[in-house]
C-alpha atoms as a PDB file:
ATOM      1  CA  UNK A   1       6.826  -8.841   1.258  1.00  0.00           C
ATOM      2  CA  UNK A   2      10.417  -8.487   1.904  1.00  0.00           C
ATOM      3  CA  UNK A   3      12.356  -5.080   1.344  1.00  0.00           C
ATOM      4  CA  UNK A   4      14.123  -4.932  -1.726  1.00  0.00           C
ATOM      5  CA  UNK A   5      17.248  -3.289  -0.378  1.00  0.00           C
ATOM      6  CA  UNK A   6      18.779  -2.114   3.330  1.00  0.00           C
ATOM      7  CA  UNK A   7      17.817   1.683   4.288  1.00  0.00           C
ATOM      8  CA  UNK A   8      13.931   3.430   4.190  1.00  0.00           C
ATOM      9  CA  UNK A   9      11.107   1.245   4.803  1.00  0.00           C
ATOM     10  CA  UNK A  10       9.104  -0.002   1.440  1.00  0.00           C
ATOM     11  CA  UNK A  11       5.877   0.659   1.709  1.00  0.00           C
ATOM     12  CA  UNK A  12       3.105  -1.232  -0.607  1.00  0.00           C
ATOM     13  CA  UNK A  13       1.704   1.093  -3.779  1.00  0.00           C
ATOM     14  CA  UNK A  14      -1.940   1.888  -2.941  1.00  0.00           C
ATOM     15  CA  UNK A  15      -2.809   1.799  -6.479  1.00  0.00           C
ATOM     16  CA  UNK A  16      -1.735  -2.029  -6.813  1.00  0.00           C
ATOM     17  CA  UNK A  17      -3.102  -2.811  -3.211  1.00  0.00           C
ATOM     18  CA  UNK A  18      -6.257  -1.883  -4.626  1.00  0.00           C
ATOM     19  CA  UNK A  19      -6.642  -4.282  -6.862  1.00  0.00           C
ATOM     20  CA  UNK A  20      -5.302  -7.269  -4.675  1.00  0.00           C
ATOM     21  CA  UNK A  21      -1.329  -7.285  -5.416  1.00  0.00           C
ATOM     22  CA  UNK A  22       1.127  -6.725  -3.240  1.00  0.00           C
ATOM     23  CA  UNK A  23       3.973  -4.596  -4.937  1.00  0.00           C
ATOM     24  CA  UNK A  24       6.590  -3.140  -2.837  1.00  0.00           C
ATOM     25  CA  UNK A  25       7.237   0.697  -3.361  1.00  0.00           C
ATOM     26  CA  UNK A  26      10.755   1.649  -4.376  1.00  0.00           C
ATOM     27  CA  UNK A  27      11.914   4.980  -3.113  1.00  0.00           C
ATOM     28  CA  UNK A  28      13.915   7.616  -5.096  1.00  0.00           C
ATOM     29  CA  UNK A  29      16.409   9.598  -2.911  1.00  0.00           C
ATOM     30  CA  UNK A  30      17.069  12.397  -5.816  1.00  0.00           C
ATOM     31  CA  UNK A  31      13.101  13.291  -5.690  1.00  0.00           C
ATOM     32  CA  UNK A  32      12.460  12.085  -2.195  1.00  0.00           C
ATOM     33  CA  UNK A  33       9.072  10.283  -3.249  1.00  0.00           C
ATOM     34  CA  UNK A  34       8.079   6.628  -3.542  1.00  0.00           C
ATOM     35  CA  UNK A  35       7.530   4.977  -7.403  1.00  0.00           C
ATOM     36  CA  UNK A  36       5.855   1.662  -8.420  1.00  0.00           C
ATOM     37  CA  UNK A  37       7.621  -0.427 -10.894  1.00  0.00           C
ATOM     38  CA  UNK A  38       4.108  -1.833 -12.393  1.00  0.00           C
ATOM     39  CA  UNK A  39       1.903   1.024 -12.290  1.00  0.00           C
ATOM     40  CA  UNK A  40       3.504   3.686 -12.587  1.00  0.00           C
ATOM     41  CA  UNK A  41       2.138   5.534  -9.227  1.00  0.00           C
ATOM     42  CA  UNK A  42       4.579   7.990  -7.179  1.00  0.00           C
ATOM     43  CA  UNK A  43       4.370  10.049  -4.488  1.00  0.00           C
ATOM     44  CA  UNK A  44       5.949  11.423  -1.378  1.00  0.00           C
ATOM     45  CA  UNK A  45       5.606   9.361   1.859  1.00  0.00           C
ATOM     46  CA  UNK A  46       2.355  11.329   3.079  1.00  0.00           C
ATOM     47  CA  UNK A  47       0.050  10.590  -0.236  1.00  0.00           C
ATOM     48  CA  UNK A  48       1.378   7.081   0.414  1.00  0.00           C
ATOM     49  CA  UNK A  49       0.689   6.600   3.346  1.00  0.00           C
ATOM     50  CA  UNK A  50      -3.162   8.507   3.307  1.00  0.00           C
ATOM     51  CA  UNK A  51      -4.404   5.985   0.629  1.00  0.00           C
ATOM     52  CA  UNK A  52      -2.715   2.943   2.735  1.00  0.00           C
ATOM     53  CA  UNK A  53      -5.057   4.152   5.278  1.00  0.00           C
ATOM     54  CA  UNK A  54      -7.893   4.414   3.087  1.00  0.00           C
ATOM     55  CA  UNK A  55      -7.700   0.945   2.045  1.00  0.00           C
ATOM     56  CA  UNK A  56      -7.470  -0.770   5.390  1.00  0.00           C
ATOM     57  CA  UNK A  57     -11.476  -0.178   4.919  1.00  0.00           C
ATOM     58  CA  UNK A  58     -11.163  -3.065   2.642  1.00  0.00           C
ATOM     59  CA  UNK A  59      -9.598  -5.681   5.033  1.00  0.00           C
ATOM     60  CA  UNK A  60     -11.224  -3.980   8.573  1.00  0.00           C
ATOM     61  CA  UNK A  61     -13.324  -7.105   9.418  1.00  0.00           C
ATOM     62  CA  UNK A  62     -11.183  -9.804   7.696  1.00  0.00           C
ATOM     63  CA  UNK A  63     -10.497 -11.580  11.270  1.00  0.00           C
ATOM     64  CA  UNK A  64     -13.758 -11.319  12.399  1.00  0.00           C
ATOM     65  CA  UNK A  65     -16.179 -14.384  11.820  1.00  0.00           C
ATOM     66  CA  UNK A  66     -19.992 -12.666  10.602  1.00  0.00           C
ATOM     67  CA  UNK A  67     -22.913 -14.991  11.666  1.00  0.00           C
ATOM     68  CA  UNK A  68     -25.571 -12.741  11.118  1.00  0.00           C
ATOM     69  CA  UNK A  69     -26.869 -10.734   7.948  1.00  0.00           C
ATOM     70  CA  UNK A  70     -29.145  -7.595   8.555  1.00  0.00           C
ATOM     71  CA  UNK A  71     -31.321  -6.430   5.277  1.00  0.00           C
END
């Protein structure tokens, strides 16, 4: 998703990630934290970027191709 304006990088809002969309993060220079425009989530750049990481969980084997199921 493209950045919605020149300066810090976007990052995407955990909370919305989590539930499949992909909603850039705007970021609020007065506070100096990161705020959703659909959920309502905000937080500095290290809370965002912890439950980024937490998700990747979710996509870790997306590009590789599972042949065999053990029960």
């Amino acid at each position: 998703m493209a950045q919605a304006k020149k300066g810090r990088l976007n990052y995407r809002c955990p909370a919305c990630f989590m539930r499949d969309l992909d909603i850039d993060m705007f970021y609020d220079e007065e506070k100096d934290e990161y705020y959703c425009l659909r959920c309502q989530f905000h937080g500095d750049e290290k809370k965002v970027l912890e439950l980024n990481e937490q998700l990747r969980w979710k996509y870790g084997s997306m590009r590789e191709r599972i042949t065999e199921f053990d029960d």
